[in-house]
PDB file of N, CA and C in Angstrom:
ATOM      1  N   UNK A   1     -16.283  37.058   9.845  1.00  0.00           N
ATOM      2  CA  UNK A   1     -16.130  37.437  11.230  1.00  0.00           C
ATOM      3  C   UNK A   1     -15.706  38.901  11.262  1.00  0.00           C
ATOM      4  N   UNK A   2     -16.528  39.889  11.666  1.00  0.00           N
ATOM      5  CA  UNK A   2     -16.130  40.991  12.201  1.00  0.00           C
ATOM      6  C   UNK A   2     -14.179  41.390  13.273  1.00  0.00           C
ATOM      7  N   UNK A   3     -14.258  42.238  12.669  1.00  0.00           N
ATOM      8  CA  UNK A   3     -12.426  42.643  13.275  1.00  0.00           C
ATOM      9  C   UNK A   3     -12.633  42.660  14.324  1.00  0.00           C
ATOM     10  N   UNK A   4     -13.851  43.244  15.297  1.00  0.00           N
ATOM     11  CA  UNK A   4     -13.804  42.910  16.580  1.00  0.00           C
ATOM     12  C   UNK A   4     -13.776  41.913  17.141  1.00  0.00           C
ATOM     13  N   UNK A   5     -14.477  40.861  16.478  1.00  0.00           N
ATOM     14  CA  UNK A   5     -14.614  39.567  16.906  1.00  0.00           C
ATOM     15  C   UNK A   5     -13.002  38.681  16.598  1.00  0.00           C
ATOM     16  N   UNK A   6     -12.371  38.712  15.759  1.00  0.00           N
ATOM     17  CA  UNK A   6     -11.420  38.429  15.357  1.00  0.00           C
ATOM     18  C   UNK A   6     -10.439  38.779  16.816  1.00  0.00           C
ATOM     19  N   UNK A   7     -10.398  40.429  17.182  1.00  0.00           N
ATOM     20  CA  UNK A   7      -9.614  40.756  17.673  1.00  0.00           C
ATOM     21  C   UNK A   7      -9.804  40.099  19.828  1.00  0.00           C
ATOM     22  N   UNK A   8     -11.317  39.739  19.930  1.00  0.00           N
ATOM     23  CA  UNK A   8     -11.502  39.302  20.558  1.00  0.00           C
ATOM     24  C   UNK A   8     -10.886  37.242  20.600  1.00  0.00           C
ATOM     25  N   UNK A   9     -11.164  36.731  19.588  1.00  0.00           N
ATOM     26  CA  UNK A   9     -10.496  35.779  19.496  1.00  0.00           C
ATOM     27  C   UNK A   9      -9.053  35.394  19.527  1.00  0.00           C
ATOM     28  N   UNK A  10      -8.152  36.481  18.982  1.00  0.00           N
ATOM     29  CA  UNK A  10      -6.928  36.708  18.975  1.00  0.00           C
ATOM     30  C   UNK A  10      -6.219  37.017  20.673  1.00  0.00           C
ATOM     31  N   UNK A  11      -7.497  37.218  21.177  1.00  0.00           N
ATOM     32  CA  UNK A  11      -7.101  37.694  22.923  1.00  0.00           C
ATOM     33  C   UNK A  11      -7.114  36.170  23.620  1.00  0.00           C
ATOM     34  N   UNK A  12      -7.843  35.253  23.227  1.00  0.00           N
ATOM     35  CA  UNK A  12      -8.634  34.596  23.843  1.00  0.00           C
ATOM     36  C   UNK A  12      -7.330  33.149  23.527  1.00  0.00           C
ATOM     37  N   UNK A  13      -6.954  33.462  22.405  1.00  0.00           N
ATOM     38  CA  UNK A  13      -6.103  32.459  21.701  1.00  0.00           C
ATOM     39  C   UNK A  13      -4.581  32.431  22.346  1.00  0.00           C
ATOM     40  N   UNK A  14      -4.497  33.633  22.936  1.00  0.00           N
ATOM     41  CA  UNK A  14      -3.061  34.183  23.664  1.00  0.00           C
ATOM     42  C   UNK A  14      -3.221  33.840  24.987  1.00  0.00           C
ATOM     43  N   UNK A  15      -4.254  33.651  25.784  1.00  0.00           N
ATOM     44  CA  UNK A  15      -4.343  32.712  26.845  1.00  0.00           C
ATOM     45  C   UNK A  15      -3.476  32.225  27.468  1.00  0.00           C
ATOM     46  N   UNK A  16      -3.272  31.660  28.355  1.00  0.00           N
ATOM     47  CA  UNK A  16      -2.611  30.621  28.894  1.00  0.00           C
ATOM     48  C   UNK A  16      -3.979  29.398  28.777  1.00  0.00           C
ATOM     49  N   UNK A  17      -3.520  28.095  28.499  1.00  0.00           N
ATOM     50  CA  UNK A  17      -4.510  26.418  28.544  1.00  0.00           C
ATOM     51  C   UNK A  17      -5.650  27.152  29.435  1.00  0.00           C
ATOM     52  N   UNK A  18      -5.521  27.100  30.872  1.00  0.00           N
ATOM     53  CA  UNK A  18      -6.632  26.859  31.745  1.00  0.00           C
ATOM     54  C   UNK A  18      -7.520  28.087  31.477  1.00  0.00           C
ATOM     55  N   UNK A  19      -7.188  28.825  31.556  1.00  0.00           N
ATOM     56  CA  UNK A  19      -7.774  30.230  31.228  1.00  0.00           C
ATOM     57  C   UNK A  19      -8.616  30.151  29.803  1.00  0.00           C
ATOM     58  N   UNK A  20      -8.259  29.766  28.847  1.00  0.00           N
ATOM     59  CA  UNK A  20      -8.451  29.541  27.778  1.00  0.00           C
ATOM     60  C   UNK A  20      -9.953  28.628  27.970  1.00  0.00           C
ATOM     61  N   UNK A  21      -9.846  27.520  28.822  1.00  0.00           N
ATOM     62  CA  UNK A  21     -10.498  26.296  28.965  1.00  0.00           C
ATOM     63  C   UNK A  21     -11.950  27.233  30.037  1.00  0.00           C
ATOM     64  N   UNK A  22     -11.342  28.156  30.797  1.00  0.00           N
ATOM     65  CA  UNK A  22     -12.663  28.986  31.056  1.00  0.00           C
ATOM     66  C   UNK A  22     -13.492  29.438  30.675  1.00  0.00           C
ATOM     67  N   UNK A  23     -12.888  30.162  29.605  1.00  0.00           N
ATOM     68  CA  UNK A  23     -13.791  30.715  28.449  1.00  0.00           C
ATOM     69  C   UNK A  23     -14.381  29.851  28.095  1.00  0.00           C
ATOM     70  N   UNK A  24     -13.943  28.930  27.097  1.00  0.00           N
ATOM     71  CA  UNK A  24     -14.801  28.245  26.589  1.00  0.00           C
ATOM     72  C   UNK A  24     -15.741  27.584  27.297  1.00  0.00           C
ATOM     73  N   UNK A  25     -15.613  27.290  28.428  1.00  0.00           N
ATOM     74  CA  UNK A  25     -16.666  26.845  29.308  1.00  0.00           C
ATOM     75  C   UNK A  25     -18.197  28.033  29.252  1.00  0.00           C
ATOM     76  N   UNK A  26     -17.200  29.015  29.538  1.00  0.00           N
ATOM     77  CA  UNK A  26     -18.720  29.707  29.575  1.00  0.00           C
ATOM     78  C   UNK A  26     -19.220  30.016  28.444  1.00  0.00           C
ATOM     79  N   UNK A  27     -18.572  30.323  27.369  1.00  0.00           N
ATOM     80  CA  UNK A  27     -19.057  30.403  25.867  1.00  0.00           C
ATOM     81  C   UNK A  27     -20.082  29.638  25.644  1.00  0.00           C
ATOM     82  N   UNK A  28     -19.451  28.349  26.042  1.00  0.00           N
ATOM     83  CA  UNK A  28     -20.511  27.199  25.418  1.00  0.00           C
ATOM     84  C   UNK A  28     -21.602  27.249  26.958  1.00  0.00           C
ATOM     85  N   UNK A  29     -21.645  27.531  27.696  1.00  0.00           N
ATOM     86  CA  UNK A  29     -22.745  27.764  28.718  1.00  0.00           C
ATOM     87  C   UNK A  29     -23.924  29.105  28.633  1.00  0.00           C
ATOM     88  N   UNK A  30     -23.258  30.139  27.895  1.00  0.00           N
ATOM     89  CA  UNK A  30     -23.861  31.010  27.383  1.00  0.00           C
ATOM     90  C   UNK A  30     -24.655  30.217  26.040  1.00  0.00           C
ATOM     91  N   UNK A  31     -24.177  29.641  25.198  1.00  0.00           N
ATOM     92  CA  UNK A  31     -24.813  28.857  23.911  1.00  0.00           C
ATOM     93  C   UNK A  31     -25.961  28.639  24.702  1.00  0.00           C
ATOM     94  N   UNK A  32     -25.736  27.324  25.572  1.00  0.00           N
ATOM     95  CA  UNK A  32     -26.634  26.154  25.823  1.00  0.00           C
ATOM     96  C   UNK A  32     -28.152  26.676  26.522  1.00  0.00           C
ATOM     97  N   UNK A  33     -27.380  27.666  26.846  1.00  0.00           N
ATOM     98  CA  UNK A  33     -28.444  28.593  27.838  1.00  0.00           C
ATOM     99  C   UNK A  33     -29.345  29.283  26.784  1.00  0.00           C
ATOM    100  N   UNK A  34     -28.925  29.726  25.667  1.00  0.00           N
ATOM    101  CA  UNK A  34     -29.715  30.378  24.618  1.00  0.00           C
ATOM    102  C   UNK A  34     -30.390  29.318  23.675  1.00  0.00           C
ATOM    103  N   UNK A  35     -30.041  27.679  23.743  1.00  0.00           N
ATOM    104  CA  UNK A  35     -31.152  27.143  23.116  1.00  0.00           C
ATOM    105  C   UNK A  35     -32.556  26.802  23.586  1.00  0.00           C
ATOM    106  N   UNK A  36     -33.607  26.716  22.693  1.00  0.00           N
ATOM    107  CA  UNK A  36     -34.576  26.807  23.914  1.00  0.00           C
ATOM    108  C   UNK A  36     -34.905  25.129  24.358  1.00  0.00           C
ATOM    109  N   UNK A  37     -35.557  25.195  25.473  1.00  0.00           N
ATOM    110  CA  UNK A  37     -35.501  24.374  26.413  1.00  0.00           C
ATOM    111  C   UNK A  37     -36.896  23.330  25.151  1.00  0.00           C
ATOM    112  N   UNK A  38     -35.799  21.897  25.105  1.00  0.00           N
ATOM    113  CA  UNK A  38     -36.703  21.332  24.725  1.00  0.00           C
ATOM    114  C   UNK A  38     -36.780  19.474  25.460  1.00  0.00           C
ATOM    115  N   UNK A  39     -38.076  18.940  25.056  1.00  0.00           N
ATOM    116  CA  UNK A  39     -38.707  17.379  25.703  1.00  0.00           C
ATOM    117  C   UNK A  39     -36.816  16.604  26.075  1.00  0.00           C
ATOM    118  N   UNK A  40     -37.270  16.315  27.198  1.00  0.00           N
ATOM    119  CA  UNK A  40     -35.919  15.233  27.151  1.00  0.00           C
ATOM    120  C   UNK A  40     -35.866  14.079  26.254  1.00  0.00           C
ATOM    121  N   UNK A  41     -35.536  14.060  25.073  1.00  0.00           N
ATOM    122  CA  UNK A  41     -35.551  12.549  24.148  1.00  0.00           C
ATOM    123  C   UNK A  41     -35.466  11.200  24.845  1.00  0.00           C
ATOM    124  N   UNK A  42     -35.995  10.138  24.564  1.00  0.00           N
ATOM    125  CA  UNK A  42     -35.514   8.911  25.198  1.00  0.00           C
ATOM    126  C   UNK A  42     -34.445   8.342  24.078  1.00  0.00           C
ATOM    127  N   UNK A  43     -33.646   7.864  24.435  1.00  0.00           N
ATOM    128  CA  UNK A  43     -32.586   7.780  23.259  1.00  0.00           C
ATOM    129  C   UNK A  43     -32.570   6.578  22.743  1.00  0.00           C
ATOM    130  N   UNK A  44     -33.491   5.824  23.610  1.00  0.00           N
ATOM    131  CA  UNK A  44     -34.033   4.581  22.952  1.00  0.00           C
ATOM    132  C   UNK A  44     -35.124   4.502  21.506  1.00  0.00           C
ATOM    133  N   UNK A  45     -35.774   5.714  21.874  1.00  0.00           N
ATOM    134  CA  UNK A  45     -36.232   5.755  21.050  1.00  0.00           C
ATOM    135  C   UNK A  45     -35.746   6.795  19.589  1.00  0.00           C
ATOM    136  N   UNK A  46     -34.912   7.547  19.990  1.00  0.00           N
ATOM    137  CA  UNK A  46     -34.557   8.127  18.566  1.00  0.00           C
ATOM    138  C   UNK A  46     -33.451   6.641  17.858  1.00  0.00           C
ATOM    139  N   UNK A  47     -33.313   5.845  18.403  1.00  0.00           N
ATOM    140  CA  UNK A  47     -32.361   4.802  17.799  1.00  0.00           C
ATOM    141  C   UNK A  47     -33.205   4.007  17.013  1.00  0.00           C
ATOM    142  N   UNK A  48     -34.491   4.113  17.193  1.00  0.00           N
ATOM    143  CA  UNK A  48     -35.183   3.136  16.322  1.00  0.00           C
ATOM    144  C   UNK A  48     -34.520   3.244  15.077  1.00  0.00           C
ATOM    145  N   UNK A  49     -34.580   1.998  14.698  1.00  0.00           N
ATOM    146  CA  UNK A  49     -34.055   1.413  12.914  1.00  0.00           C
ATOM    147  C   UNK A  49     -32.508   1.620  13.156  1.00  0.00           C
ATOM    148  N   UNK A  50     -32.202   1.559  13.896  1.00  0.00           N
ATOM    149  CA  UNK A  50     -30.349   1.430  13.862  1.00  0.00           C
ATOM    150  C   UNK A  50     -30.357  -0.337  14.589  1.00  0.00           C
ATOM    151  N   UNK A  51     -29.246  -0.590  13.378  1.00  0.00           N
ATOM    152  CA  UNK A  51     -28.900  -2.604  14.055  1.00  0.00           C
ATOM    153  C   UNK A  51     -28.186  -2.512  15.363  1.00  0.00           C
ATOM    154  N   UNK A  52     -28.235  -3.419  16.019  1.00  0.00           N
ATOM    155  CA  UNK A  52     -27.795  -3.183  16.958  1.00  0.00           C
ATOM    156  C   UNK A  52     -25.783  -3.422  16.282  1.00  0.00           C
ATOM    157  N   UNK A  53     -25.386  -2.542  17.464  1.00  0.00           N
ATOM    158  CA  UNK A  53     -24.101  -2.507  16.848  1.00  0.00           C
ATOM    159  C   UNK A  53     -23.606  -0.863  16.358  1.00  0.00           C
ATOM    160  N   UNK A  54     -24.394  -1.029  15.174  1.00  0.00           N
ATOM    161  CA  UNK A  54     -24.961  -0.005  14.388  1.00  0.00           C
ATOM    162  C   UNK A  54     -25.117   1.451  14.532  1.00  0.00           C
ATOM    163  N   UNK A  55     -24.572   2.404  15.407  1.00  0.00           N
ATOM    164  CA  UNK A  55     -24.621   3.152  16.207  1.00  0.00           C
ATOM    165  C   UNK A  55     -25.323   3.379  16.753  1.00  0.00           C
ATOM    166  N   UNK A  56     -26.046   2.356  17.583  1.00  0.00           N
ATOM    167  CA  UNK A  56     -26.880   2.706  18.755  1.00  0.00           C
ATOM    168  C   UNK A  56     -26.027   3.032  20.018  1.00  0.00           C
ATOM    169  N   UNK A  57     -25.008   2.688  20.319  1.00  0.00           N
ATOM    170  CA  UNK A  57     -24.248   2.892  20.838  1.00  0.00           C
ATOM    171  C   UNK A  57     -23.444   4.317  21.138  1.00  0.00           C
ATOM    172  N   UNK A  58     -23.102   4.796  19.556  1.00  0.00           N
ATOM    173  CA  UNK A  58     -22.988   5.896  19.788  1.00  0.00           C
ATOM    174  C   UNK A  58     -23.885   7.212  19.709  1.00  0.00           C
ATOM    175  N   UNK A  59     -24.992   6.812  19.203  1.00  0.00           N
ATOM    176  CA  UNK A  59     -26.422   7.680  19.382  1.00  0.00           C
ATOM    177  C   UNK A  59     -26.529   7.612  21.457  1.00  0.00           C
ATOM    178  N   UNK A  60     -26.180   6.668  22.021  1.00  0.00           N
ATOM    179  CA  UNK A  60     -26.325   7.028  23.650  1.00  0.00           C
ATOM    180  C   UNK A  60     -25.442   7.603  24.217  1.00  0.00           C
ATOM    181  N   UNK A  61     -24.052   7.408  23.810  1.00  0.00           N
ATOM    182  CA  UNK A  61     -23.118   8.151  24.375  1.00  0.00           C
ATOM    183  C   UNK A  61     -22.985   9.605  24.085  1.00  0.00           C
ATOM    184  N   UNK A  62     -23.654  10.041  22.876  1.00  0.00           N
ATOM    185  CA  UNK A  62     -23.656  11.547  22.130  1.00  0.00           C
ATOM    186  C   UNK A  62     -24.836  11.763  23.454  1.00  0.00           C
ATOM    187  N   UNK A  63     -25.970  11.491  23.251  1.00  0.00           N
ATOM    188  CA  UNK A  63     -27.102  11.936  24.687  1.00  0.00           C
ATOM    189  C   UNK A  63     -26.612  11.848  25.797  1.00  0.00           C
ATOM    190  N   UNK A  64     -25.712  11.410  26.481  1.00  0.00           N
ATOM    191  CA  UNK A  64     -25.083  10.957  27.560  1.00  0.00           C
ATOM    192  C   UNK A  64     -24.478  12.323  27.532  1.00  0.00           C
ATOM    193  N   UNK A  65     -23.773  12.797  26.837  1.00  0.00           N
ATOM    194  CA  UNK A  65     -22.135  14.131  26.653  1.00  0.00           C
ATOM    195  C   UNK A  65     -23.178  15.260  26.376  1.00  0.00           C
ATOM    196  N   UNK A  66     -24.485  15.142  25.760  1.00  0.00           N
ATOM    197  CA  UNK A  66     -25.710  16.499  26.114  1.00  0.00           C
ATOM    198  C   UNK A  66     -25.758  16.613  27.688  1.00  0.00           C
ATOM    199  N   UNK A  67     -26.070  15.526  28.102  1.00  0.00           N
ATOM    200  CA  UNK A  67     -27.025  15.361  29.614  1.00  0.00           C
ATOM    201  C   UNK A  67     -26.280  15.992  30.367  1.00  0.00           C
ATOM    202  N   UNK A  68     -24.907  15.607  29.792  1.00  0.00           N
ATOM    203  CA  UNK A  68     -23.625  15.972  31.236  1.00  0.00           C
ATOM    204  C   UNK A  68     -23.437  17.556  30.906  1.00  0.00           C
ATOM    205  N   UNK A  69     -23.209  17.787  29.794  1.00  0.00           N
ATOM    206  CA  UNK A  69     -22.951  19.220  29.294  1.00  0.00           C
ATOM    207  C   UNK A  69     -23.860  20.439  30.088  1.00  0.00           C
ATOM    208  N   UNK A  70     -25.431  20.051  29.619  1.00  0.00           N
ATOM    209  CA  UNK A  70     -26.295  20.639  30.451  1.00  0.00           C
ATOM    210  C   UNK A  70     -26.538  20.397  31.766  1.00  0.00           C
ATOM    211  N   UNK A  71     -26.194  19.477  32.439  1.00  0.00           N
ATOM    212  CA  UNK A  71     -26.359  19.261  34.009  1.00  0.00           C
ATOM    213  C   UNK A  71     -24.779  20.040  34.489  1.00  0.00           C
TER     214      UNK A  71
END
């Protein structure tokens, strides 16, 4: 990590919680925004071959915490 970046993190870390919780909001909104736009998965189907039980469950709730992230 570059000293600037460091020294930018070191700002960011001195925060107060909510403030802190801004940033990162947009950090990760700046990310999401820079991946490129791809097919909406059916999450039924990336679960194929998982038992039920098996983390199919948590293979929907991980797509679920995308969906919400990006919406």
């Amino acid at each position: 990590m570059s000293s600037r970046s460091q020294a930018i993190l070191s700002q960011i870390e001195a925060l107060p919680p909510e403030e802190r919780q801004e940033v990162c909001d947009r950090v990760l909104g700046w990310f999401n925004a820079a991946e490129p736009a791809r097919a909406n998965p059916d999450p039924i189907r990336s679960a194929r071959g998982m038992f039920a039980g098996g983390g199919l469950n948590n293979a929907l709730m991980k797509h679920r915490q995308e969906e919400r992230r990006r919406g």
